[in-house]
PDB file of N, CA and C in Angstrom:
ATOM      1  N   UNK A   1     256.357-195.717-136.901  1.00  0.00           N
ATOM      2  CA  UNK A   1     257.166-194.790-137.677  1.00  0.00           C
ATOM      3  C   UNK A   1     258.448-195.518-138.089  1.00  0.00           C
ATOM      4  N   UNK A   2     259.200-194.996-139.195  1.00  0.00           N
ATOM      5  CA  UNK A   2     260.255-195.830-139.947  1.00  0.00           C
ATOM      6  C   UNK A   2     261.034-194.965-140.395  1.00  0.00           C
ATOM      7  N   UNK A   3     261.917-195.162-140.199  1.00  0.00           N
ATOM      8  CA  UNK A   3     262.961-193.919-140.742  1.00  0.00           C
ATOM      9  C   UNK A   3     264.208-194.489-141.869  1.00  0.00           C
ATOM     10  N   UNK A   4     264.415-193.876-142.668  1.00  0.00           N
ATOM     11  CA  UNK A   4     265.126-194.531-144.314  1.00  0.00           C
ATOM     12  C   UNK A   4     266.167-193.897-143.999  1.00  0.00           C
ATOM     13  N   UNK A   5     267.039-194.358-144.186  1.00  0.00           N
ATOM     14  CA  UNK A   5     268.702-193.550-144.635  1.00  0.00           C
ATOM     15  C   UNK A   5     268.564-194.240-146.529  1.00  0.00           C
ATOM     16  N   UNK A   6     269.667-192.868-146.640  1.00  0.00           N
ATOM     17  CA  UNK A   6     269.561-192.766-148.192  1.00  0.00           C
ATOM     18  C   UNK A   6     270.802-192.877-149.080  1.00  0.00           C
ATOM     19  N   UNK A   7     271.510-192.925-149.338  1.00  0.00           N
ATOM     20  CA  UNK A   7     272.599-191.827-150.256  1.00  0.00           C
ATOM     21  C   UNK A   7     272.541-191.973-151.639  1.00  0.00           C
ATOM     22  N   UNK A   8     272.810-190.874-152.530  1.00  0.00           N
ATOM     23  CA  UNK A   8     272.565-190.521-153.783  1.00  0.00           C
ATOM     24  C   UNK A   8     273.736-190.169-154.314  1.00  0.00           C
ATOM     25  N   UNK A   9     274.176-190.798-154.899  1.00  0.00           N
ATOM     26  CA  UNK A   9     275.478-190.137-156.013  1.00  0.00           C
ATOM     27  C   UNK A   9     274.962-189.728-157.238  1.00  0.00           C
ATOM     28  N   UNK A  10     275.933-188.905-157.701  1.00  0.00           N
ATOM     29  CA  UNK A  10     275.971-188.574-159.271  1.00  0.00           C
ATOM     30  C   UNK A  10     277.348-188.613-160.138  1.00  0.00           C
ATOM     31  N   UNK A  11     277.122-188.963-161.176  1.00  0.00           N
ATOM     32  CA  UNK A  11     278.086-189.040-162.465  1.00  0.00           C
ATOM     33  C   UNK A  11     278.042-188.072-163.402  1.00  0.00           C
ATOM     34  N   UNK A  12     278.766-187.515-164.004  1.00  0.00           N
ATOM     35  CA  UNK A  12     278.628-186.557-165.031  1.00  0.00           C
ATOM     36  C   UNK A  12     278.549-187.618-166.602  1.00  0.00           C
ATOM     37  N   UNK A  13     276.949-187.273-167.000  1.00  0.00           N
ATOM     38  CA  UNK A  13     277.041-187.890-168.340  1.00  0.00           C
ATOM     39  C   UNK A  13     277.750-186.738-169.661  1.00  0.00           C
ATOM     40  N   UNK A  14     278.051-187.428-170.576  1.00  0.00           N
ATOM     41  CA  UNK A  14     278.581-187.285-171.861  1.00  0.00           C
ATOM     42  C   UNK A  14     278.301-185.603-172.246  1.00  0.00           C
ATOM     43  N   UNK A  15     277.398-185.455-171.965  1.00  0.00           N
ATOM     44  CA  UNK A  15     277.154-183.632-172.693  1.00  0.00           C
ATOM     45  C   UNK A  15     277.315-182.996-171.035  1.00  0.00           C
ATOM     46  N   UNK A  16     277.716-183.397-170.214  1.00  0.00           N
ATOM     47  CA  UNK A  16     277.845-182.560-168.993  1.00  0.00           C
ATOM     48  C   UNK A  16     277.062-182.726-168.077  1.00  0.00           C
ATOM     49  N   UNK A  17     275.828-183.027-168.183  1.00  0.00           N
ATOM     50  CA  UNK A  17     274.989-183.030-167.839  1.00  0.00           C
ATOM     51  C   UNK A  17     274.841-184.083-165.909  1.00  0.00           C
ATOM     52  N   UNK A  18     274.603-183.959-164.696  1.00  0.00           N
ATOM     53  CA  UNK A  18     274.857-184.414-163.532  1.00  0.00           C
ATOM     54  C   UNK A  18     273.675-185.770-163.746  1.00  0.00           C
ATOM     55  N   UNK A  19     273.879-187.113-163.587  1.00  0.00           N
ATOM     56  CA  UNK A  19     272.797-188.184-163.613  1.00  0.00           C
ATOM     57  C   UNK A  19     273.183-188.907-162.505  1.00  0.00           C
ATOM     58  N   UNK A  20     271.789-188.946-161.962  1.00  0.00           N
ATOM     59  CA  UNK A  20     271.820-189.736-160.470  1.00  0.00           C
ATOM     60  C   UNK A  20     271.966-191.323-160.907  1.00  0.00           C
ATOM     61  N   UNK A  21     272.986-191.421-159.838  1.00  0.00           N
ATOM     62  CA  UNK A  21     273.050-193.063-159.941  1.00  0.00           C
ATOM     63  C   UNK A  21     272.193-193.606-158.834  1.00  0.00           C
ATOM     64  N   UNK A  22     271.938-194.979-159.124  1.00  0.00           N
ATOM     65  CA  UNK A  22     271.048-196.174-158.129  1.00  0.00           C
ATOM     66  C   UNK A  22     271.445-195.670-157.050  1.00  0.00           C
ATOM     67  N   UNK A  23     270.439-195.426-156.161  1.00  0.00           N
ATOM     68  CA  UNK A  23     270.050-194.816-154.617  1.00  0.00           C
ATOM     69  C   UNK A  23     270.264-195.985-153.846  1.00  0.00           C
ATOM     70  N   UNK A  24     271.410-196.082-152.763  1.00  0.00           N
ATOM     71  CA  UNK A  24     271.839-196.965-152.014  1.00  0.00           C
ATOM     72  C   UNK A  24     270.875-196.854-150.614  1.00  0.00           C
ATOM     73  N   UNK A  25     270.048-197.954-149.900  1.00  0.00           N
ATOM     74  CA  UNK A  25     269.276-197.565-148.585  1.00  0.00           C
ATOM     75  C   UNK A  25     270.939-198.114-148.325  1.00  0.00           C
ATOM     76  N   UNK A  26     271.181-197.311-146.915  1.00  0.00           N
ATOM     77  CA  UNK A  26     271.888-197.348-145.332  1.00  0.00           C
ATOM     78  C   UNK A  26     271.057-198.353-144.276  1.00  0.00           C
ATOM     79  N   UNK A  27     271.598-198.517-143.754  1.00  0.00           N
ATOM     80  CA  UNK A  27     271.171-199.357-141.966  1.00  0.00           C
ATOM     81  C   UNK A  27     271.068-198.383-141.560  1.00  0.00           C
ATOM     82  N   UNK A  28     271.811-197.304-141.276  1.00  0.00           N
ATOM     83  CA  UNK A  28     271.781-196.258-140.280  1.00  0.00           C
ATOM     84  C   UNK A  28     272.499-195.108-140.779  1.00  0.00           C
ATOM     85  N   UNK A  29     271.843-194.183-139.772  1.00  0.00           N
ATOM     86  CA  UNK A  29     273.173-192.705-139.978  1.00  0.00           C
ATOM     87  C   UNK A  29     274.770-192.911-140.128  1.00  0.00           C
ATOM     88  N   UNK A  30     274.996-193.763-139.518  1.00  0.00           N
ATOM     89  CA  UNK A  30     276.430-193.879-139.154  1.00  0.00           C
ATOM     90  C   UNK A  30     277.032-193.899-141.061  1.00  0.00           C
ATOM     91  N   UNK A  31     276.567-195.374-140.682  1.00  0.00           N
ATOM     92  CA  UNK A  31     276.393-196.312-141.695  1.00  0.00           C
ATOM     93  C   UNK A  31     276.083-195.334-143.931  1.00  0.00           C
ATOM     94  N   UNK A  32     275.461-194.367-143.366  1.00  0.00           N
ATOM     95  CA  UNK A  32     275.140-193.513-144.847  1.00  0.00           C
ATOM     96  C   UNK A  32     275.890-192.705-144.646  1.00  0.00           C
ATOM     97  N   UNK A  33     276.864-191.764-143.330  1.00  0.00           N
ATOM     98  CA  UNK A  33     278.063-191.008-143.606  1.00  0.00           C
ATOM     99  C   UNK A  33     279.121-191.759-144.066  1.00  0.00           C
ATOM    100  N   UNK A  34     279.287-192.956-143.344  1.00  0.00           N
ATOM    101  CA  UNK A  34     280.547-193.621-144.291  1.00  0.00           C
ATOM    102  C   UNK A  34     280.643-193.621-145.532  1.00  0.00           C
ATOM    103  N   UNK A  35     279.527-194.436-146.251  1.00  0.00           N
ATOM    104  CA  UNK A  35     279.390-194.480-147.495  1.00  0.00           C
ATOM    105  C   UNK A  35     279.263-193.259-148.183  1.00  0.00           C
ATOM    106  N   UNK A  36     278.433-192.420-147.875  1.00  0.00           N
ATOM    107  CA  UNK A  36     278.342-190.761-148.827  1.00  0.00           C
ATOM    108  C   UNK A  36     280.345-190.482-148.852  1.00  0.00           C
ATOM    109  N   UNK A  37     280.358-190.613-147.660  1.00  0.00           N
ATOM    110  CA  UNK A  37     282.328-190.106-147.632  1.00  0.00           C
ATOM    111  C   UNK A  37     282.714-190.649-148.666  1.00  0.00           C
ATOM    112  N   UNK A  38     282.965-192.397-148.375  1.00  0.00           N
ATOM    113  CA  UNK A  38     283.496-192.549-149.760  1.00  0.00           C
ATOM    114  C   UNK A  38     283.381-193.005-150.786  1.00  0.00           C
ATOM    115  N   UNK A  39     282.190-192.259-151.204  1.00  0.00           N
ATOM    116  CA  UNK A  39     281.727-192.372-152.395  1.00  0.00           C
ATOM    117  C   UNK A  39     282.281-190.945-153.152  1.00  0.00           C
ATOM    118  N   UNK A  40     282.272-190.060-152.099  1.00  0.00           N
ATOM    119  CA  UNK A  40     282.450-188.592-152.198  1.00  0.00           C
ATOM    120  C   UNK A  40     283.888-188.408-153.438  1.00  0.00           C
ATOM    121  N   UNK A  41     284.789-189.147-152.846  1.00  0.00           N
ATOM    122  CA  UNK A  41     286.403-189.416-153.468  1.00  0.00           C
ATOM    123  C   UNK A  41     286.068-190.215-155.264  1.00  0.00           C
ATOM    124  N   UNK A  42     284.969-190.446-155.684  1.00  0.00           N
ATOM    125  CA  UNK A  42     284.763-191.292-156.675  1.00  0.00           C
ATOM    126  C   UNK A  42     283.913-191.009-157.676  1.00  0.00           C
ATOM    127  N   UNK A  43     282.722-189.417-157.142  1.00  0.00           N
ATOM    128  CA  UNK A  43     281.942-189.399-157.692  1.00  0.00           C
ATOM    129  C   UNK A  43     281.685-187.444-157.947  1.00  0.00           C
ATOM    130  N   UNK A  44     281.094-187.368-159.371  1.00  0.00           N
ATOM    131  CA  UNK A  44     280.879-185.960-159.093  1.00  0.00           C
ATOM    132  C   UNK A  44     280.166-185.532-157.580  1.00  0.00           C
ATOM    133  N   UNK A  45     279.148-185.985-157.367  1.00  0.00           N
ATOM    134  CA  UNK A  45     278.693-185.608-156.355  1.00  0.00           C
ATOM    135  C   UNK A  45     277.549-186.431-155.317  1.00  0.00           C
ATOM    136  N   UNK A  46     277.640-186.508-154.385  1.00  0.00           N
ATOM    137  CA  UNK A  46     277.046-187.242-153.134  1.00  0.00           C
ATOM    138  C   UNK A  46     275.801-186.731-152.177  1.00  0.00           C
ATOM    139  N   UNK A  47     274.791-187.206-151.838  1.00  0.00           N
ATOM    140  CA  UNK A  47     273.988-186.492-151.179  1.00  0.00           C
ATOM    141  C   UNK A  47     273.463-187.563-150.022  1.00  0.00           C
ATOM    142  N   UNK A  48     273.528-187.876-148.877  1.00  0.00           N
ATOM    143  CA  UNK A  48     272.926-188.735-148.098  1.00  0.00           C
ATOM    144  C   UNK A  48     272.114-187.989-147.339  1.00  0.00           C
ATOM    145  N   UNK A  49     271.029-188.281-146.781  1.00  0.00           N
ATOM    146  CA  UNK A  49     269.605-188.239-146.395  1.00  0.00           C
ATOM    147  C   UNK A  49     268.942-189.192-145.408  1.00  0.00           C
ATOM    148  N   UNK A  50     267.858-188.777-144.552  1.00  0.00           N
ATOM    149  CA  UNK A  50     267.014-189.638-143.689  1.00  0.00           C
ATOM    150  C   UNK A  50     266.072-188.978-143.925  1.00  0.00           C
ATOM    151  N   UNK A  51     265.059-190.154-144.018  1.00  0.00           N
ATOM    152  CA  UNK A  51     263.747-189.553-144.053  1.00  0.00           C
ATOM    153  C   UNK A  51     262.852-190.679-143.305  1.00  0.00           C
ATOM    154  N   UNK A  52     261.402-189.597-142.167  1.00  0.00           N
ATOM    155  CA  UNK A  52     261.198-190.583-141.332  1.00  0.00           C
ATOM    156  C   UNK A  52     259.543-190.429-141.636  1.00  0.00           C
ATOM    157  N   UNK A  53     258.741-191.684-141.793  1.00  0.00           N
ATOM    158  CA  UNK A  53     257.536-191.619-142.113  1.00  0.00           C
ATOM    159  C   UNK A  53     256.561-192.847-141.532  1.00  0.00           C
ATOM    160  N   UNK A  54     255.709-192.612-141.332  1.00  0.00           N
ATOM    161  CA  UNK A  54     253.947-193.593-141.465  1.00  0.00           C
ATOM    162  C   UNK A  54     253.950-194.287-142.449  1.00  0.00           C
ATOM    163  N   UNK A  55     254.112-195.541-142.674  1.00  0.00           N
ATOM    164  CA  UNK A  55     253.854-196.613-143.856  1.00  0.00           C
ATOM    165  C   UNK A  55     252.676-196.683-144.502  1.00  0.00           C
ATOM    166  N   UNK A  56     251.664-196.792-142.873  1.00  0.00           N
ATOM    167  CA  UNK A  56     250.326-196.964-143.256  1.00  0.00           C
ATOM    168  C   UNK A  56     249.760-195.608-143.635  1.00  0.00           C
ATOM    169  N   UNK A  57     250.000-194.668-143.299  1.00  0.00           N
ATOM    170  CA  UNK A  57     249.438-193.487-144.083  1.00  0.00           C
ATOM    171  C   UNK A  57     249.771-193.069-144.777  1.00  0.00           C
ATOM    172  N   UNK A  58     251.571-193.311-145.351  1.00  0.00           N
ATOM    173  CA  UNK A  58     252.178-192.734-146.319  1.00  0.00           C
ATOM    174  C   UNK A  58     252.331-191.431-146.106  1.00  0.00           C
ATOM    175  N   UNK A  59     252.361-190.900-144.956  1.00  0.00           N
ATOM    176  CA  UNK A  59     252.851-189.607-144.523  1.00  0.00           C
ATOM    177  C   UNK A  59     254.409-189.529-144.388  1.00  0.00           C
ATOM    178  N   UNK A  60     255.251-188.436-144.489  1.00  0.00           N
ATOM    179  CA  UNK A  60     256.796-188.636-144.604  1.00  0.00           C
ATOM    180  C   UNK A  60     257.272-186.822-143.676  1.00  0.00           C
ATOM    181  N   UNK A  61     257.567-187.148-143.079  1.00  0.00           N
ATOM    182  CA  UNK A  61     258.420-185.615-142.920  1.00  0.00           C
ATOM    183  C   UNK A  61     259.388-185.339-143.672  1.00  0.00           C
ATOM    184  N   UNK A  62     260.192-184.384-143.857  1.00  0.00           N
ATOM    185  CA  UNK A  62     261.046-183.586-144.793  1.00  0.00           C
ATOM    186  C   UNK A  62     262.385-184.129-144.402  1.00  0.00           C
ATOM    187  N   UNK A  63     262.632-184.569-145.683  1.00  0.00           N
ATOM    188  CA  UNK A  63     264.283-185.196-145.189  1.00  0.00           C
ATOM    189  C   UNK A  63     265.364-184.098-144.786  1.00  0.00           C
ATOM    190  N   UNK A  64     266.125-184.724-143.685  1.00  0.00           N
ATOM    191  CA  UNK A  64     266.982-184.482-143.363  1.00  0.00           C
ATOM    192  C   UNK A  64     268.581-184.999-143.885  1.00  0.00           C
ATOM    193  N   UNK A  65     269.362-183.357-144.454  1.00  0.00           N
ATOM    194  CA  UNK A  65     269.936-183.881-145.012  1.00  0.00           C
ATOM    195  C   UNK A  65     271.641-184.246-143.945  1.00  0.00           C
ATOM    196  N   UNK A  66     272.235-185.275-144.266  1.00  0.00           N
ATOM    197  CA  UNK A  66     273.574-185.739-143.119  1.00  0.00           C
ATOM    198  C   UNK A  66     274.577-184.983-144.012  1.00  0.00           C
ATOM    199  N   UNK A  67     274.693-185.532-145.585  1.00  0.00           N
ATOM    200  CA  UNK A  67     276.208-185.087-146.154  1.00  0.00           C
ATOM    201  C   UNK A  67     275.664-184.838-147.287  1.00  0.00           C
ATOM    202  N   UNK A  68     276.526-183.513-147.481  1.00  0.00           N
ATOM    203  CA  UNK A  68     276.419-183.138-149.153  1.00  0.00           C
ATOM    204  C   UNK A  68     278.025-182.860-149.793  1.00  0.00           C
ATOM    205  N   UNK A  69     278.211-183.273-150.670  1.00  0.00           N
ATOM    206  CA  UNK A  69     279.728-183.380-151.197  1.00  0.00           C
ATOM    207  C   UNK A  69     279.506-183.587-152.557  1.00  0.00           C
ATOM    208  N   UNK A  70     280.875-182.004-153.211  1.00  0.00           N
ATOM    209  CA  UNK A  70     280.851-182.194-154.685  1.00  0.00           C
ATOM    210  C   UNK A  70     279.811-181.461-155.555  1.00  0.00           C
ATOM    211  N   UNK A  71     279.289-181.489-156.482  1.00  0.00           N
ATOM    212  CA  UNK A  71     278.301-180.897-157.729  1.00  0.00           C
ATOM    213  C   UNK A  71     276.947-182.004-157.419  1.00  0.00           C
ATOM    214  N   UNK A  72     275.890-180.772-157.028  1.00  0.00           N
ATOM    215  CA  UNK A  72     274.708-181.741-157.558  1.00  0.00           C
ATOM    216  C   UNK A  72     273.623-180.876-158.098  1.00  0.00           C
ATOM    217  N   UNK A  73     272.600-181.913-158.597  1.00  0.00           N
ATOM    218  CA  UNK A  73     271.690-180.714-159.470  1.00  0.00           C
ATOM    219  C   UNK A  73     271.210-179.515-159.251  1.00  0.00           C
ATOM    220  N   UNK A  74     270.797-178.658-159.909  1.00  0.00           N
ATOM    221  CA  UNK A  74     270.507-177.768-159.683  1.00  0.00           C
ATOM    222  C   UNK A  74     268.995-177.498-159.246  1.00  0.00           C
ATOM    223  N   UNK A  75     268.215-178.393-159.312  1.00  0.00           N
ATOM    224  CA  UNK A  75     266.846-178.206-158.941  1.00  0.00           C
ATOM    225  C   UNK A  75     266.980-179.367-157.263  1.00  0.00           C
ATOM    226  N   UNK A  76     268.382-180.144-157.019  1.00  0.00           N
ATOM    227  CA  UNK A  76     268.512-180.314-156.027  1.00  0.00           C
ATOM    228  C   UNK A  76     269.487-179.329-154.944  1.00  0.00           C
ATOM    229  N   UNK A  77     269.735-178.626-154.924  1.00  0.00           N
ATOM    230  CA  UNK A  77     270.396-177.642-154.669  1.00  0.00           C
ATOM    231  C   UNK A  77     269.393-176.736-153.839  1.00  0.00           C
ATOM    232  N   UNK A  78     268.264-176.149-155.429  1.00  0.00           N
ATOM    233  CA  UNK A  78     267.203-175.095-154.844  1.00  0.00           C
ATOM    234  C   UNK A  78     266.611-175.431-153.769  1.00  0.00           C
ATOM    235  N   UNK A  79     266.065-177.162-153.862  1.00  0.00           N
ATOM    236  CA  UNK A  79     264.873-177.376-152.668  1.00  0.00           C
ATOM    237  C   UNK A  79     265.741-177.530-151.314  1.00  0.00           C
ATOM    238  N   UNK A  80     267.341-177.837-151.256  1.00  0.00           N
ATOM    239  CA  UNK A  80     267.956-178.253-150.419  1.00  0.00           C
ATOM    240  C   UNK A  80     268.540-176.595-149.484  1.00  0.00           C
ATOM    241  N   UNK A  81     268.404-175.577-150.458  1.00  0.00           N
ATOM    242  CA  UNK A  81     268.344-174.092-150.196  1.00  0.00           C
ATOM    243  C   UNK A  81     267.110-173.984-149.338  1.00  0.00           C
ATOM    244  N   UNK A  82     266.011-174.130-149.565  1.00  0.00           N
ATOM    245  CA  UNK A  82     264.260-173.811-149.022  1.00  0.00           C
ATOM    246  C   UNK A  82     264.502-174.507-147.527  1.00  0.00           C
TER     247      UNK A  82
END
């Protein structure tokens, strides 16, 4: 089993609109709260994540989310609601 740290920023493009920027992997939890933090101060909005899975089967459990900070999409929002 393998477990990913994540973090996801976003930028607000030109018509308003929220666009994810390049998805940074973490070393660790620690390690993806720092960065989501301060990225948090720089960016519309921040989302860091772990997600832990089977390589060889390509099985994944449901990420877990560490930090959410700021505006993020709205169809990321809903599933992060569920």
């Amino acid at each position: 089993m393998v477990t990913y740290f994540v973090v996801q920023s976003f930028t607000r493009g030109n018509r308003g609109a929220l666009l994810a920027d390049i998805p940074v992997q973490a070393t660790g939890a620690d390690h993806a709260l720092r960065l989501a933090e301060r990225l948090a101060s720089t960016k519309v909005g921040v989302v860091a994540f772990s997600r832990a899975g089977d390589l060889s089967t390509g099985e994944f459990e449901d990420a877990t989310i560490l930090f959410i900070g700021g505006d993020l999409p709205s169809d990321m929002q809903e599933v992060m609601a569920a």
